[in-house]
N, C-alpha and C. Protein backbone atom coordinates (compact mmCIF):
# COMPACT_ATOMS: atom_id res chain seq x y z
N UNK A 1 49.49 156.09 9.21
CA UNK A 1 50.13 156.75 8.10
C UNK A 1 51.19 155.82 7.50
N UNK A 2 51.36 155.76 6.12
CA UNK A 2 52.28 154.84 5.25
C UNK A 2 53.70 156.10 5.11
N UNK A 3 54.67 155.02 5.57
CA UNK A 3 55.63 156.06 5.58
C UNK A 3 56.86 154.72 4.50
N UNK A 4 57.73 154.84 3.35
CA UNK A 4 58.05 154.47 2.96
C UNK A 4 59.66 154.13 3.17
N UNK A 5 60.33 153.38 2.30
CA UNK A 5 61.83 153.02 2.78
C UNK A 5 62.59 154.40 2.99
N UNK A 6 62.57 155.51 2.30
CA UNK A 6 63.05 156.54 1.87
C UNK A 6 62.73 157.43 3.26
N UNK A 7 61.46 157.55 3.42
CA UNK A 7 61.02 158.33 3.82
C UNK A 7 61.60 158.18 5.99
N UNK A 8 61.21 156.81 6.13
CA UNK A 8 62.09 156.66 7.28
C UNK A 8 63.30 156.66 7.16
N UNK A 9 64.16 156.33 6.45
CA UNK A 9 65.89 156.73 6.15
C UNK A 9 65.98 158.27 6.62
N UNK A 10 65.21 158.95 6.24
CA UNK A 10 65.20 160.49 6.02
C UNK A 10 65.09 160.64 7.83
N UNK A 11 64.02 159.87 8.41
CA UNK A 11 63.93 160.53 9.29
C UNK A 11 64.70 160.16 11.00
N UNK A 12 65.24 159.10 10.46
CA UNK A 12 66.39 158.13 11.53
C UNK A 12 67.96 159.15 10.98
N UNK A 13 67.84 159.80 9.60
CA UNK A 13 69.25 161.00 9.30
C UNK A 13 68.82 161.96 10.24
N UNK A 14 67.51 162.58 9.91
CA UNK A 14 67.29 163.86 10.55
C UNK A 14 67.48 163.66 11.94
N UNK A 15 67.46 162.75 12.80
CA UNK A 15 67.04 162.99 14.16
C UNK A 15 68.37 162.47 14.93
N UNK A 16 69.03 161.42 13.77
CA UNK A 16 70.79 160.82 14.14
C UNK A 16 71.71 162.07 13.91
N UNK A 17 71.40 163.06 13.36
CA UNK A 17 72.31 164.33 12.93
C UNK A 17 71.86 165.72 13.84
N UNK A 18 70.05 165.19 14.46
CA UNK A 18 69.74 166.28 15.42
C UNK A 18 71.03 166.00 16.07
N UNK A 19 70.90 165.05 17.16
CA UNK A 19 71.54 164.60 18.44
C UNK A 19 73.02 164.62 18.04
N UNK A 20 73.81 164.95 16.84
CA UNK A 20 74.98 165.13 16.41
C UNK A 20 76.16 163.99 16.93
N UNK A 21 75.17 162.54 15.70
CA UNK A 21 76.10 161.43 16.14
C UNK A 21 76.50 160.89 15.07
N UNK A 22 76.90 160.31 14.51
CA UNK A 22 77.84 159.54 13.17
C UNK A 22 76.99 158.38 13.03
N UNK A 23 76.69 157.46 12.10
CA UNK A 23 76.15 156.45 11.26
C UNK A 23 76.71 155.59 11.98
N UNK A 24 78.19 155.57 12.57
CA UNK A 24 78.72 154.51 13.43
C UNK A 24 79.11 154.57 14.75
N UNK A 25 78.69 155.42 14.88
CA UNK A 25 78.60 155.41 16.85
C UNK A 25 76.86 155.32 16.32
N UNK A 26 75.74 155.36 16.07
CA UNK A 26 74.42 155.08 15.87
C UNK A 26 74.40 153.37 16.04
N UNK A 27 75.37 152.77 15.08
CA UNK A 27 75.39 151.24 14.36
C UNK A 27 75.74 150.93 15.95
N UNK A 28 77.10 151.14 16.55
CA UNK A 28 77.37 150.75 18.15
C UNK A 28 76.63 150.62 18.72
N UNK A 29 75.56 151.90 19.02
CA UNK A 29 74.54 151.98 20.83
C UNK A 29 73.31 150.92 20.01
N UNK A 30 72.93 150.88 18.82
CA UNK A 30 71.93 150.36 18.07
C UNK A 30 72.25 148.83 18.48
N UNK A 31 73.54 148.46 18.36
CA UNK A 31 74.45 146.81 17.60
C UNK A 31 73.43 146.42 16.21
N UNK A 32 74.04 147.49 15.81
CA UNK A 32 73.49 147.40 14.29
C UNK A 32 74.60 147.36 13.28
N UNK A 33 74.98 146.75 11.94
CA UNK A 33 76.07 147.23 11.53
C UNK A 33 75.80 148.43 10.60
N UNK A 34 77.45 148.94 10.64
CA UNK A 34 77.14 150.65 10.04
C UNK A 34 76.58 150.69 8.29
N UNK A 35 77.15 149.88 7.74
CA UNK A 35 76.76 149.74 6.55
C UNK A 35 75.30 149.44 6.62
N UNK A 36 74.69 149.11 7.20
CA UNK A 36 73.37 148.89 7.15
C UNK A 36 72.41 150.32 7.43
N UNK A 37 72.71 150.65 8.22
CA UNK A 37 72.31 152.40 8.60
C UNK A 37 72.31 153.21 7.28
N UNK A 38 73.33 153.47 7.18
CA UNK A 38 73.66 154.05 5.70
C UNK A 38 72.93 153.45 5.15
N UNK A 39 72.50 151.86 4.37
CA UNK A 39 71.53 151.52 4.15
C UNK A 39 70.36 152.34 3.96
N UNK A 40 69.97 151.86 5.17
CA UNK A 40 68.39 152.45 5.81
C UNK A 40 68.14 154.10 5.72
N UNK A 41 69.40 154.74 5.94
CA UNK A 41 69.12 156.47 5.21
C UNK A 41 68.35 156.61 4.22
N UNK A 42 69.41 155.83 3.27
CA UNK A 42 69.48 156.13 1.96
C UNK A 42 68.23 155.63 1.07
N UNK A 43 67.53 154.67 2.32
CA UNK A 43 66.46 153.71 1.68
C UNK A 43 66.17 152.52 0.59
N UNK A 44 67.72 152.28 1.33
CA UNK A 44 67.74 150.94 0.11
C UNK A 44 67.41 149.65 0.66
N UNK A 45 67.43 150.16 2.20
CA UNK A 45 67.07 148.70 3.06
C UNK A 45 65.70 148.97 3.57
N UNK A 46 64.69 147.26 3.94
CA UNK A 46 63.74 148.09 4.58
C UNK A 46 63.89 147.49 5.87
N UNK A 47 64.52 148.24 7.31
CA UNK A 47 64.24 147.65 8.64
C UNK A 47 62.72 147.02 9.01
N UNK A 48 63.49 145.98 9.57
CA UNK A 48 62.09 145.50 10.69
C UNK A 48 62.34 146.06 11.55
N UNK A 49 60.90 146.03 12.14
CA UNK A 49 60.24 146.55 13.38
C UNK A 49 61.01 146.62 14.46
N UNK A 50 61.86 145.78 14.81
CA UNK A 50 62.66 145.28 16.00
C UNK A 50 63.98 146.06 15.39
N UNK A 51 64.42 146.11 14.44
CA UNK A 51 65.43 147.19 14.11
C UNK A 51 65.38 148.86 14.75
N UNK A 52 64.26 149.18 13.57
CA UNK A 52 64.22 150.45 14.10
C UNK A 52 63.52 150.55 15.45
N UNK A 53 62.73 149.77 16.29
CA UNK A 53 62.87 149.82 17.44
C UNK A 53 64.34 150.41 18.68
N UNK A 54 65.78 149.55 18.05
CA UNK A 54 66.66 149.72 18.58
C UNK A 54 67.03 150.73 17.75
N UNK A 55 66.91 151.56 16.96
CA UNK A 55 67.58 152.95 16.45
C UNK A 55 67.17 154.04 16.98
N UNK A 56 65.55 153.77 17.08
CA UNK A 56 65.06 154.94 17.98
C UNK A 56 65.25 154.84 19.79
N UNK A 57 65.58 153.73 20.18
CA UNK A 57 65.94 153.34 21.49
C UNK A 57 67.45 154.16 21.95
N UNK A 58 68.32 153.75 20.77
CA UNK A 58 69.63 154.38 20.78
C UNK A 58 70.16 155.56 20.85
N UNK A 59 68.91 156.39 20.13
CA UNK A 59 68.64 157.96 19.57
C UNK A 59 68.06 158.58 21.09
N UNK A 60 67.40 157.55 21.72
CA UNK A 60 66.99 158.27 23.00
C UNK A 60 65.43 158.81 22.81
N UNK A 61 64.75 157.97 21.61
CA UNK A 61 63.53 158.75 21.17
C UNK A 61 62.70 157.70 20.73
N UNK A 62 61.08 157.88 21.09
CA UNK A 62 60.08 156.78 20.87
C UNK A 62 59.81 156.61 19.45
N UNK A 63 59.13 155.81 19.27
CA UNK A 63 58.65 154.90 17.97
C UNK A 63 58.05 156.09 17.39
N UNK A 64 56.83 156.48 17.93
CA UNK A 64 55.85 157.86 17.63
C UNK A 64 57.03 158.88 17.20
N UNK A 65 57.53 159.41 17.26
CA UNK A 65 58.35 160.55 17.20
C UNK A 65 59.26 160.67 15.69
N UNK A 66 59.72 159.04 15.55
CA UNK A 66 60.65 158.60 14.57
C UNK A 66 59.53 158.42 13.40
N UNK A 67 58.24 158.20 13.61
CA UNK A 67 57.24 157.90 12.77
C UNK A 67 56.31 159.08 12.30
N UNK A 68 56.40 160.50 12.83
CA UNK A 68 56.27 161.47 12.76
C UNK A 68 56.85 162.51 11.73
N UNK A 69 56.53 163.12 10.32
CA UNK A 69 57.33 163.75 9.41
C UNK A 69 57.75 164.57 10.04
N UNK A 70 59.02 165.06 9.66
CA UNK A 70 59.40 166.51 10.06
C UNK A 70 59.62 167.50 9.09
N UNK A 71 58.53 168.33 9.58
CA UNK A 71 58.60 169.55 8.34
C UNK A 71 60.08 170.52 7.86
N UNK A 72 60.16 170.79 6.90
CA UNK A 72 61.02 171.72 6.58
C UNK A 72 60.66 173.08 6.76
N UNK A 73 61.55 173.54 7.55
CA UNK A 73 61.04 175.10 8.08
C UNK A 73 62.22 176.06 7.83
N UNK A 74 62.11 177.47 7.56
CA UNK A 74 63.34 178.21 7.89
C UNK A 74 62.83 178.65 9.20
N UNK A 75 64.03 178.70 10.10
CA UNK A 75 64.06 178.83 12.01
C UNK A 75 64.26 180.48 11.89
N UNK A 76 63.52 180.68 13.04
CA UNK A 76 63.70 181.71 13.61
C UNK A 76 64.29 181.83 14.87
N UNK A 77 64.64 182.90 15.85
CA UNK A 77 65.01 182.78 16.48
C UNK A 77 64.64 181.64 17.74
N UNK A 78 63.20 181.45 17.96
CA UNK A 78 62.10 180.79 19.41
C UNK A 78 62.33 179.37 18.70
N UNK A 79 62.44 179.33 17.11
CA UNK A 79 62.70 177.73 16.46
C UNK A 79 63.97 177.11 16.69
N UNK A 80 65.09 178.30 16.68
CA UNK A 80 66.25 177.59 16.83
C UNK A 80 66.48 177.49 18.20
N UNK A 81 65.71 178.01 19.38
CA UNK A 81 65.89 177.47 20.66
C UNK A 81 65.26 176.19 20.88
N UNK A 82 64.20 176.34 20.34
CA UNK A 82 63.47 175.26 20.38
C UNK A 82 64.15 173.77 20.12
N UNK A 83 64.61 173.62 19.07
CA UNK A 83 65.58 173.08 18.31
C UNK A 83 66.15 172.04 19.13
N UNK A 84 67.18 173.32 19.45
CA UNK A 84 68.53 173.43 20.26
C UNK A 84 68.07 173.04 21.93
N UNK A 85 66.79 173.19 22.32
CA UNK A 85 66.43 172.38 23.69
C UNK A 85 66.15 170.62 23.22
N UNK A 86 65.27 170.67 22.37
CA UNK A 86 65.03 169.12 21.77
C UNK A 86 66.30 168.56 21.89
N UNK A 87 67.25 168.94 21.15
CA UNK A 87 68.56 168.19 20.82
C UNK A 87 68.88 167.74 22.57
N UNK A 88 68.91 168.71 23.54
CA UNK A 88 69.74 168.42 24.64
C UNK A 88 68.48 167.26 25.06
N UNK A 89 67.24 167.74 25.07
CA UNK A 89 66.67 166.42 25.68
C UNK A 89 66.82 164.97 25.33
N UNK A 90 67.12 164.96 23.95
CA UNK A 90 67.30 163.55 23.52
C UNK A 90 68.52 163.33 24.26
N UNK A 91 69.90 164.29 24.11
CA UNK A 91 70.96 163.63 24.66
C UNK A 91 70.40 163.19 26.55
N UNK A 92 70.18 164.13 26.78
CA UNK A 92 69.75 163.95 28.36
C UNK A 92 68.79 162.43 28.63
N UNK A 93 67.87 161.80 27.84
CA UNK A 93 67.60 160.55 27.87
C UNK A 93 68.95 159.39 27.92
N UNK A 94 70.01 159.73 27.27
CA UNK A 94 70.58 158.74 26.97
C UNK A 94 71.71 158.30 28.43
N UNK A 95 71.34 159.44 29.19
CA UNK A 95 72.49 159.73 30.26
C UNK A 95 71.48 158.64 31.50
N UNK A 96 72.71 158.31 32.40
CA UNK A 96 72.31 157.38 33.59
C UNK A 96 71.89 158.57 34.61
N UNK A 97 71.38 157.75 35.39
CA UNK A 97 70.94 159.06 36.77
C UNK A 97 72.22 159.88 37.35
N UNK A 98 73.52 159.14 37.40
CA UNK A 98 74.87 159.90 38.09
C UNK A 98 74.77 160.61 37.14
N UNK A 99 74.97 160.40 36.06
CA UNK A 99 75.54 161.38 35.21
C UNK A 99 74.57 162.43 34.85
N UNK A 100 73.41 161.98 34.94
CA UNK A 100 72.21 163.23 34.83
C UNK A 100 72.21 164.39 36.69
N UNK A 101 72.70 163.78 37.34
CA UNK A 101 73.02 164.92 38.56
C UNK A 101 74.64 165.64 38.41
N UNK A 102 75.36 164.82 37.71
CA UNK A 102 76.19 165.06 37.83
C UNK A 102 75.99 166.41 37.28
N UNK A 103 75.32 166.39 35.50
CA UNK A 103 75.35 167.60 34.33
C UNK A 103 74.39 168.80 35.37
N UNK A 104 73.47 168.25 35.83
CA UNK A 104 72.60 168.94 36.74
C UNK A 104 73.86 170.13 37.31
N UNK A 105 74.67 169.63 38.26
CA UNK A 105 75.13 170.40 39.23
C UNK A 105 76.05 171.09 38.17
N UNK A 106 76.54 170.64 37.19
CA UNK A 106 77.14 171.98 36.21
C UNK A 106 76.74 172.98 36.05
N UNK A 107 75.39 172.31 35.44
CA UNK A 107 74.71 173.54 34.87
C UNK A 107 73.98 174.71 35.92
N UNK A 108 74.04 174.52 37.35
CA UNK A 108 73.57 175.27 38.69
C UNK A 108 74.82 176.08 38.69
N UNK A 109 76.40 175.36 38.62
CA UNK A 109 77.82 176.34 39.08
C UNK A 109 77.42 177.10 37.51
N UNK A 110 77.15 176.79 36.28
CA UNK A 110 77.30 177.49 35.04
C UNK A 110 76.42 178.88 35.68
N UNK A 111 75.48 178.67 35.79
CA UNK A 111 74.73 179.62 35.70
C UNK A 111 74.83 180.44 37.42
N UNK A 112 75.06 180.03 38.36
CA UNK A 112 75.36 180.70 39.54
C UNK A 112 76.95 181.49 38.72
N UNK A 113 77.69 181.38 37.85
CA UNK A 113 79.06 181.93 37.50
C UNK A 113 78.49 183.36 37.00
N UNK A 114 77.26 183.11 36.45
CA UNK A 114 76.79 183.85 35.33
C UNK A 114 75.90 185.20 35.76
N UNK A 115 75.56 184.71 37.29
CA UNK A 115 75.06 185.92 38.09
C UNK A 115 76.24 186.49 38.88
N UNK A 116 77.24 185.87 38.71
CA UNK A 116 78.36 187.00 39.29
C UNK A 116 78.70 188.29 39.02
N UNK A 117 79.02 189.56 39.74
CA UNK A 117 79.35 190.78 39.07
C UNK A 117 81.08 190.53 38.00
């Protein structure tokens, strides 16, 4: 599928704003500069391969995924969970193994709190 300058800008916004990160903490984990991102949103730049390689690397999300349209939908309730699980998985890629047991054992005291009377 031919996906154009615009059209990937669109979809490195949509998926940098899923995971609820800024153009320049993106440019940081990327070592990309920020003006260039903005760039590439907006579709005035066209990344190489090895670019957006490291944007979707940064994002915590494969090549396929970033290359994938994303439809415009109004959410319903099962969409906005849906959503709202995606988002944590991307963040959860980006985490090291400590810190992925660490969130682990939160989320066991969160929810053992939550069966309390």
């Amino acid at each position: 599928m031919y996906m154009d300058n615009i059209q990937i800008g669109e979809q490195i916004r949509y998926y940098r704003t899923k995971i609820g990160i800024s153009q320049e903490a993106l440019a940081l984990m990327a070592d990309i500069n920020p003006a260039y991102i903005g760039q590439i949103e907006r579709g005035i730049k066209s990344p190489t391969v090895n670019t957006i390689k490291k944007i979707a690397n940064a994002m915590g999300i494969n090549l396929h995924t970033l290359f994938t349209p994303v439809s415009e939908f109004t959410e319903t309730e099962s969409e906005l969970r849906k959503r709202e699980m995606e988002k944590i998985m991307l963040s959860l890629n980006r985490l090291n193994d400590h810190e992925l047991l660490l969130l682990s054992q939160i989320i066991t005291d969160i929810v053992n709190f939550r069966k309390l009377p």
